[in-house]
Protein backbone atom coordinates (compact mmCIF):
# COMPACT_ATOMS: atom_id res chain seq x y z
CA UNK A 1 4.94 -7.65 2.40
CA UNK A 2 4.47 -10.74 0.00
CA UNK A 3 3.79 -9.72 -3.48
CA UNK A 4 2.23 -12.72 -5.78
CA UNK A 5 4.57 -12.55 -8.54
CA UNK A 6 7.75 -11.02 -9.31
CA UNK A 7 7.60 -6.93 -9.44
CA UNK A 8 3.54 -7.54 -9.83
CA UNK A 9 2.75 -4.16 -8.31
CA UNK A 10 5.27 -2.20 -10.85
CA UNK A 11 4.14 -4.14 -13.79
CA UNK A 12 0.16 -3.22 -13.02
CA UNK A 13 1.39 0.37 -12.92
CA UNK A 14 3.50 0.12 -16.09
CA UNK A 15 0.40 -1.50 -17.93
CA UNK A 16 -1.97 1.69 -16.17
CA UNK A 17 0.38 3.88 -17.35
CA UNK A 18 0.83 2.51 -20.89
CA UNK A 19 -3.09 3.24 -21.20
CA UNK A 20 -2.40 6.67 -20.27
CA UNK A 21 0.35 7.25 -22.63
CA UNK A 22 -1.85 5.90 -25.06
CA UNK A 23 -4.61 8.23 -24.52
CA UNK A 24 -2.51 11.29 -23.91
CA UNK A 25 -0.90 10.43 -27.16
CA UNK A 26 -4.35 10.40 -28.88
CA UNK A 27 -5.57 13.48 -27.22
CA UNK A 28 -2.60 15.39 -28.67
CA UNK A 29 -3.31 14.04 -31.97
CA UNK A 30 0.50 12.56 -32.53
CA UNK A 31 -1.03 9.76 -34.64
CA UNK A 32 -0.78 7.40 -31.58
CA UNK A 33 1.63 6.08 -29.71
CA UNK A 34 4.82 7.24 -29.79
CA UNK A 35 3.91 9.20 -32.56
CA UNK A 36 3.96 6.63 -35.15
CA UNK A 37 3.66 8.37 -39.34
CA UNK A 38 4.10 11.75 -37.73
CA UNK A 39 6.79 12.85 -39.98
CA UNK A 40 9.96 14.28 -38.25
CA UNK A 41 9.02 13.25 -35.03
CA UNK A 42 10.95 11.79 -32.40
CA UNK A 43 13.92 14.51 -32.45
CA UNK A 44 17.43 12.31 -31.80
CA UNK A 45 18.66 12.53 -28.30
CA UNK A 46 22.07 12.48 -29.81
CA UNK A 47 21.47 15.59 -32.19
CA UNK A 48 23.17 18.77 -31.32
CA UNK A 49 19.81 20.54 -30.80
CA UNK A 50 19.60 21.89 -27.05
CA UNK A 51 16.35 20.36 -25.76
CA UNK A 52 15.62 24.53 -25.21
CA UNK A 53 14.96 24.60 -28.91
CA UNK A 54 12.93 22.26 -29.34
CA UNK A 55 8.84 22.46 -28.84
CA UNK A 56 6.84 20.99 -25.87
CA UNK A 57 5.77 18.25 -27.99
CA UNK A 58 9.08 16.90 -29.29
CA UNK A 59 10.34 16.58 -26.35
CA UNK A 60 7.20 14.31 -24.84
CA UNK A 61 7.88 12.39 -27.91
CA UNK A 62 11.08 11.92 -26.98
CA UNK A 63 10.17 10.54 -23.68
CA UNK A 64 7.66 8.39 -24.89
CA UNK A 65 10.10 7.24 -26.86
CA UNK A 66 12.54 5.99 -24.06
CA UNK A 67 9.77 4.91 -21.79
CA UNK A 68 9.40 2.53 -25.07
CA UNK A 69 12.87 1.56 -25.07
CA UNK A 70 12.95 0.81 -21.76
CA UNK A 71 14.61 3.80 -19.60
CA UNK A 72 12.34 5.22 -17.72
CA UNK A 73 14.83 7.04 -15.77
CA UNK A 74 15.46 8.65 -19.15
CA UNK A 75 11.95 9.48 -20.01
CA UNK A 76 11.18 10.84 -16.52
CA UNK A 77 14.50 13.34 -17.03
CA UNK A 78 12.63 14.31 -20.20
CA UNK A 79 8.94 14.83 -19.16
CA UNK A 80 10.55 17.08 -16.49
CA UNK A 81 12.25 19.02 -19.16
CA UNK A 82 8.80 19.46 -20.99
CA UNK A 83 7.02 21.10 -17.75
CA UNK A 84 10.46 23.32 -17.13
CA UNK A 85 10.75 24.39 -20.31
CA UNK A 86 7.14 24.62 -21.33
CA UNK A 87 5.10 25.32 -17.86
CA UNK A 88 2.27 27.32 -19.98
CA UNK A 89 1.71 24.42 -22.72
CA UNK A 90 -0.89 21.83 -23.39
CA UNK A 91 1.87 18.91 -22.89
CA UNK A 92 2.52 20.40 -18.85
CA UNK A 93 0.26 18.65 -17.36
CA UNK A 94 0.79 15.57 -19.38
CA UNK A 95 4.58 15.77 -19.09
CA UNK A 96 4.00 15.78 -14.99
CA UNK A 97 1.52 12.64 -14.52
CA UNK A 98 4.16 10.55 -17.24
CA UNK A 99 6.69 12.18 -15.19
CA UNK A 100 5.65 10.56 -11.91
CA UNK A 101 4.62 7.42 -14.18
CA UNK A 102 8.59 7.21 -15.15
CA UNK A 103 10.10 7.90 -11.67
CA UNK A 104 7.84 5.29 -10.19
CA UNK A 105 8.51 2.49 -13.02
CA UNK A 106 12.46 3.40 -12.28
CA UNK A 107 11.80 2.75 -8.28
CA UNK A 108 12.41 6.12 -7.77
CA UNK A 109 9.36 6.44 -5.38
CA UNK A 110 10.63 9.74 -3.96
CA UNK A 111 10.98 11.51 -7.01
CA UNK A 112 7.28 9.70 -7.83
CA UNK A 113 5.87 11.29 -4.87
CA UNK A 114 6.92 14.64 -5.39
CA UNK A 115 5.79 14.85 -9.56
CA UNK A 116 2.45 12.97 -8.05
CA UNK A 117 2.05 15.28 -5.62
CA UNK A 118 2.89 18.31 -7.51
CA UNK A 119 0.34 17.09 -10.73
CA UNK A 120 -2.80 17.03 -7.23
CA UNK A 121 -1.42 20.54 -6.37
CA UNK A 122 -1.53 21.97 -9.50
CA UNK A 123 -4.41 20.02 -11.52
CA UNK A 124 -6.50 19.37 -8.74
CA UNK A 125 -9.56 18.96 -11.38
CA UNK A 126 -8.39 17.08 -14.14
CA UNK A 127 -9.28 13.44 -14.93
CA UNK A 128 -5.83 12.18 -14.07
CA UNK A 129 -5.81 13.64 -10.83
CA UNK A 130 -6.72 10.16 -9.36
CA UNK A 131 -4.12 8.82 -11.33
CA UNK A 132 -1.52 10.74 -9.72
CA UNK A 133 -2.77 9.88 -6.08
CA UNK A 134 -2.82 6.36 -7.07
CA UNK A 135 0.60 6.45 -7.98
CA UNK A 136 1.22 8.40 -4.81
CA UNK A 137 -0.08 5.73 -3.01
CA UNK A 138 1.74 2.74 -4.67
CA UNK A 139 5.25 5.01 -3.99
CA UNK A 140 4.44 4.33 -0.38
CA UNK A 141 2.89 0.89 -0.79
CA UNK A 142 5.76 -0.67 -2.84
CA UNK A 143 8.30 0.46 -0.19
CA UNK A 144 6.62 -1.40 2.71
CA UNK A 145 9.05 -3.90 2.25
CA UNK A 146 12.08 -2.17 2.53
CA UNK A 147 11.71 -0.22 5.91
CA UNK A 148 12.48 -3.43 8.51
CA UNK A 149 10.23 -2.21 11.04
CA UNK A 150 9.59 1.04 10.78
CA UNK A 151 6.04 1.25 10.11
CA UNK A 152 5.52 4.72 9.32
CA UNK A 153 5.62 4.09 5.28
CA UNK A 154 2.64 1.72 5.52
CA UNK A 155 0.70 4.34 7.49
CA UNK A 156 1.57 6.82 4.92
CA UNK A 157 0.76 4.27 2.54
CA UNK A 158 -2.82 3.83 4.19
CA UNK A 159 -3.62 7.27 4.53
CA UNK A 160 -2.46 7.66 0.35
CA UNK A 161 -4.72 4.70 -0.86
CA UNK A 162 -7.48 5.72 1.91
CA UNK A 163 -6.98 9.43 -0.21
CA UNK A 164 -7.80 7.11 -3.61
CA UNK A 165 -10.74 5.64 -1.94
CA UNK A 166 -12.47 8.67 -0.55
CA UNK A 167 -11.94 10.72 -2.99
CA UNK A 168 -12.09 9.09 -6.47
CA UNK A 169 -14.32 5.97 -5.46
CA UNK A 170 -15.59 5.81 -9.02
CA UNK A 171 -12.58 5.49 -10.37
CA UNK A 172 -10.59 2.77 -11.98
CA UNK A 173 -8.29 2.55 -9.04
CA UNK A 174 -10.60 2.38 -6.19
CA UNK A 175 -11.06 -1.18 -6.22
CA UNK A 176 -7.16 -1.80 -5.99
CA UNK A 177 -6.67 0.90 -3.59
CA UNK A 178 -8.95 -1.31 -1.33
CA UNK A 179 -7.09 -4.58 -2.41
CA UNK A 180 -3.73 -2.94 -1.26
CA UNK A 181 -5.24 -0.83 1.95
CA UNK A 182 -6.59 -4.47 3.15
CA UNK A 183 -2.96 -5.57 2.41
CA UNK A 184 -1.27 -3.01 4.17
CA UNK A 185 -3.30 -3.08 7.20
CA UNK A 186 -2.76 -6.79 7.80
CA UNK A 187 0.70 -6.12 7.28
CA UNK A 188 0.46 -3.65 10.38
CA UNK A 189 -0.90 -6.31 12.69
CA UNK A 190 1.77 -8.72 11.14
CA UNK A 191 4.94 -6.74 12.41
CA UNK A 192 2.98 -6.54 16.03
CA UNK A 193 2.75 -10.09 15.95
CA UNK A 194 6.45 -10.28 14.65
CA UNK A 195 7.70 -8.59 17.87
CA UNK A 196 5.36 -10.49 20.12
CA UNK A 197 5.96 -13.34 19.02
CA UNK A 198 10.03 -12.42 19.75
CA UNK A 199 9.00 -11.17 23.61
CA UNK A 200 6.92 -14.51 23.70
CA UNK A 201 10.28 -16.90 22.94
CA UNK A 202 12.46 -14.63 25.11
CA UNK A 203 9.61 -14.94 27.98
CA UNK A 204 9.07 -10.91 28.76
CA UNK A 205 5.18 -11.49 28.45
CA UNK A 206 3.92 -8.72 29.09
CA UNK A 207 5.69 -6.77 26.51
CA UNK A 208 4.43 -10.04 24.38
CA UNK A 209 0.73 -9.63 25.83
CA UNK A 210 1.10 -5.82 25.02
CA UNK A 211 1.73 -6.27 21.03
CA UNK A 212 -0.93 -9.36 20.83
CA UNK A 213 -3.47 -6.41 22.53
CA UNK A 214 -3.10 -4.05 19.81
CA UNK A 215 -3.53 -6.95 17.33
CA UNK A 216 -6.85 -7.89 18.97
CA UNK A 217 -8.20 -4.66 19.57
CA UNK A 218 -6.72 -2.42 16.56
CA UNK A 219 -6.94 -4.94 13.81
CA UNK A 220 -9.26 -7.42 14.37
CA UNK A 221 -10.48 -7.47 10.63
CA UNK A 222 -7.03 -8.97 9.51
CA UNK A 223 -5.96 -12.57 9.21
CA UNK A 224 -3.87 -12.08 12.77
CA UNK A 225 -6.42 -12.22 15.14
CA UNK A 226 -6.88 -15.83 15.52
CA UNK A 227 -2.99 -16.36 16.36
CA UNK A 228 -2.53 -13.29 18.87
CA UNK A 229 -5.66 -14.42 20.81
CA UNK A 230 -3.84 -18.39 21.20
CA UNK A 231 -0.25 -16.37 21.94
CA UNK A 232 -2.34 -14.56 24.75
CA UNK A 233 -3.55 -18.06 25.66
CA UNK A 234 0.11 -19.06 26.27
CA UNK A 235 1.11 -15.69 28.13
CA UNK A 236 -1.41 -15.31 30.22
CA UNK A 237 -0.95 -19.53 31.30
CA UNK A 238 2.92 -18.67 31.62
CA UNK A 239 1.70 -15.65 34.32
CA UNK A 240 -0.48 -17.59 35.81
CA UNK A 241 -3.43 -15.55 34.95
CA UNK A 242 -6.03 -17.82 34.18
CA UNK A 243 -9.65 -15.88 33.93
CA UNK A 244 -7.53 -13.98 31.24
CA UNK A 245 -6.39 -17.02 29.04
CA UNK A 246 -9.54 -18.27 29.31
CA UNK A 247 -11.54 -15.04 28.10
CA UNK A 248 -9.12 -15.29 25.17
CA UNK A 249 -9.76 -18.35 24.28
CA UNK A 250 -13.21 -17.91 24.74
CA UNK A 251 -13.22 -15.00 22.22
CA UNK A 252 -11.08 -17.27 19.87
CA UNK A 253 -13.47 -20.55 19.97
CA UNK A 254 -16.33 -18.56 19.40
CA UNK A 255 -15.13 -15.97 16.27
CA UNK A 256 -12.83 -18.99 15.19
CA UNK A 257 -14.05 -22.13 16.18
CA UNK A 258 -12.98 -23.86 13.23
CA UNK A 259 -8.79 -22.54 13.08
CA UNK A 260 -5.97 -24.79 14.51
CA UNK A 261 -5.34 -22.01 16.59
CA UNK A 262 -8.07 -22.78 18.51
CA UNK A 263 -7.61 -26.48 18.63
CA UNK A 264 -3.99 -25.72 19.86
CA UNK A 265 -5.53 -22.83 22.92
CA UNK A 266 -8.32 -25.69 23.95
CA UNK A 267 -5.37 -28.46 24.73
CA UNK A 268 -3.57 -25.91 26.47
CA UNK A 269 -6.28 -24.73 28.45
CA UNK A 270 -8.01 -28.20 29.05
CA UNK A 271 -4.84 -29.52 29.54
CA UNK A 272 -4.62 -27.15 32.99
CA UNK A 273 -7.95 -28.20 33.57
CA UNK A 274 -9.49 -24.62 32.47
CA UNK A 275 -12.45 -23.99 29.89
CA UNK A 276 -12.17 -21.72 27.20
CA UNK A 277 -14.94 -19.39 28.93
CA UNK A 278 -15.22 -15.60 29.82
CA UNK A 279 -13.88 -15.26 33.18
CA UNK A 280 -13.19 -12.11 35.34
CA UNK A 281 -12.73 -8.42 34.35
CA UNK A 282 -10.13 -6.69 31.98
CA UNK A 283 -9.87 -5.83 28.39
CA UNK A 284 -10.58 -9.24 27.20
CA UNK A 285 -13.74 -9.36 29.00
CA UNK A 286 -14.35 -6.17 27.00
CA UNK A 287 -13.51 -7.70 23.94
CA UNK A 288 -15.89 -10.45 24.51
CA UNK A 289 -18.57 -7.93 25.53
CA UNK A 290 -18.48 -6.15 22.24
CA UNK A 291 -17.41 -9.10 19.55
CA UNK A 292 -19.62 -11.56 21.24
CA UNK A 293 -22.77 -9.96 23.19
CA UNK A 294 -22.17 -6.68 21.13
CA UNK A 295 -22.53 -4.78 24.21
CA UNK A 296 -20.45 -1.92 22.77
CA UNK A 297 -21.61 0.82 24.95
């Protein structure tokens, strides 16, 4: 999926989770971020005290303190210590959301779902609970890329962000849980045009005509529409079926009168001597039932 900027998704999360750091900070009264003029704080990771003797605190201090520095990797390690060592504290909680904060600023998006997953299970009612299935959702969003064609991380990551939505829709996520659902969706339709655009070249059309379907009929909300109606223009002309192309380009001068994808479906059709016009029976007639006439019963 195209991301506007370079790591823009992991840098809005580091900046969301910076807030948080800043107000979990405050809320344990450690003089602000990081601790700054509390006296001894900050414990060196170097010093021959076992992290076992140290209190719940020090050791989120510590973390905060290499989230700071730049290992988050580090810090994660740490706020993982804090809940291990201190399950029964006021920092547990904390420790867990920062946690899956860390792991998910490090790319570790596994590791991010399971501490994000664990803080819903276990804090179901605290304020950062739609926090931590925001960040569950952006471990599954910012992985879209990375999984070729295997679309079942998007659909986790649309049933995550619809979880956002739903369920914390007065939130300070919601609106870029919607931003990145709408994303992810169109991203859907664009791998079924991907491979139907591949059948189309290779001439199997109806395996072409098959993915283009599922474009028209399961995602007609995204930007896609308006090319898989023209590439079922061109497969239904290269079958011969005509009262089908023509129903699709129908559908497509009417919803999209103005797109070059039109322009290009009306030479091919005219150029055959057809009209873009609802012909015949079939799915597309369907289609242009419902979108059109909104016959949808």
């Amino acid at each position: 999926m195209q991301r506007s900027g370079d790591g823009r998704i992991r840098k809005l999360g580091l900046g969301t989770g910076l807030c948080l750091v800043m107000a979990l900070s405050a809320c344990g009264g450690g003089g602000g971020l990081f601790g700054g003029g509390g006296g001894g704080l900050f414990a060196s990771r170097s010093s021959a005290v076992p992290l076992e003797e140290l209190d719940a605190a020090t050791i989120f201090q510590q973390a905060e303190a290499e989230l700071e520095a730049g290992n988050p990797d580090d810090a994660a390690a740490l706020f993982v210590e804090v809940e291990r060592l201190h399950p029964y504290s006021e920092w547990a909680s904390r420790a867990l959301i920062m946690a899956a904060f860390a792991y998910h600023d490090d790319e570790d998006y596994e590791n991010a779902r399971i501490a994000a997953q664990r803080y819903l299970d276990f804090y179901p009612a605290e304020e950062d609970a739609a926090y931590a299935q925001y960040l569950l959702a952006l471990s599954y969003y910012d992985q879209i890329d990375q999984v070729g064609r295997d679309q079942g991380i998007t659909f986790q990551a649309l049933q995550a962000l619809r979880e956002v939505i739903e369920r914390y829709p007065d939130s300070e996520y919601a609106q870029d849980a919607i931003l990145r659902f709408d994303l992810a969706f169109d991203h859907l339709a664009g791998k079924e045009m991907e491979i139907g655009r591949y059948y189309l070249r290779r001439e199997h059309y109806t395996a072409a005509i098959n993915r283009f379907r599922v474009v028209v009929e399961q995602f007609q909300t995204t930007s896609h529409t308006p090319e898989a109606l023209l590439r079922l223009v061109e497969a239904y002309l290269a079958l011969g079926l005509t009262d089908e192309a023509q129903t699709a380009g129908a559908i497509l001068g009417y919803n999209f009168q103005s797109s070059p994808f039109y322009d290009d479906a009306f030479r091919q059709l005219t150029g055959q001597n057809l009209a873009p016009e609802a012909q015949g029976e079939g799915w597309l007639r369907d289609v242009w039932r419902q979108t059109v006439r909104g016959e949808w019963l």
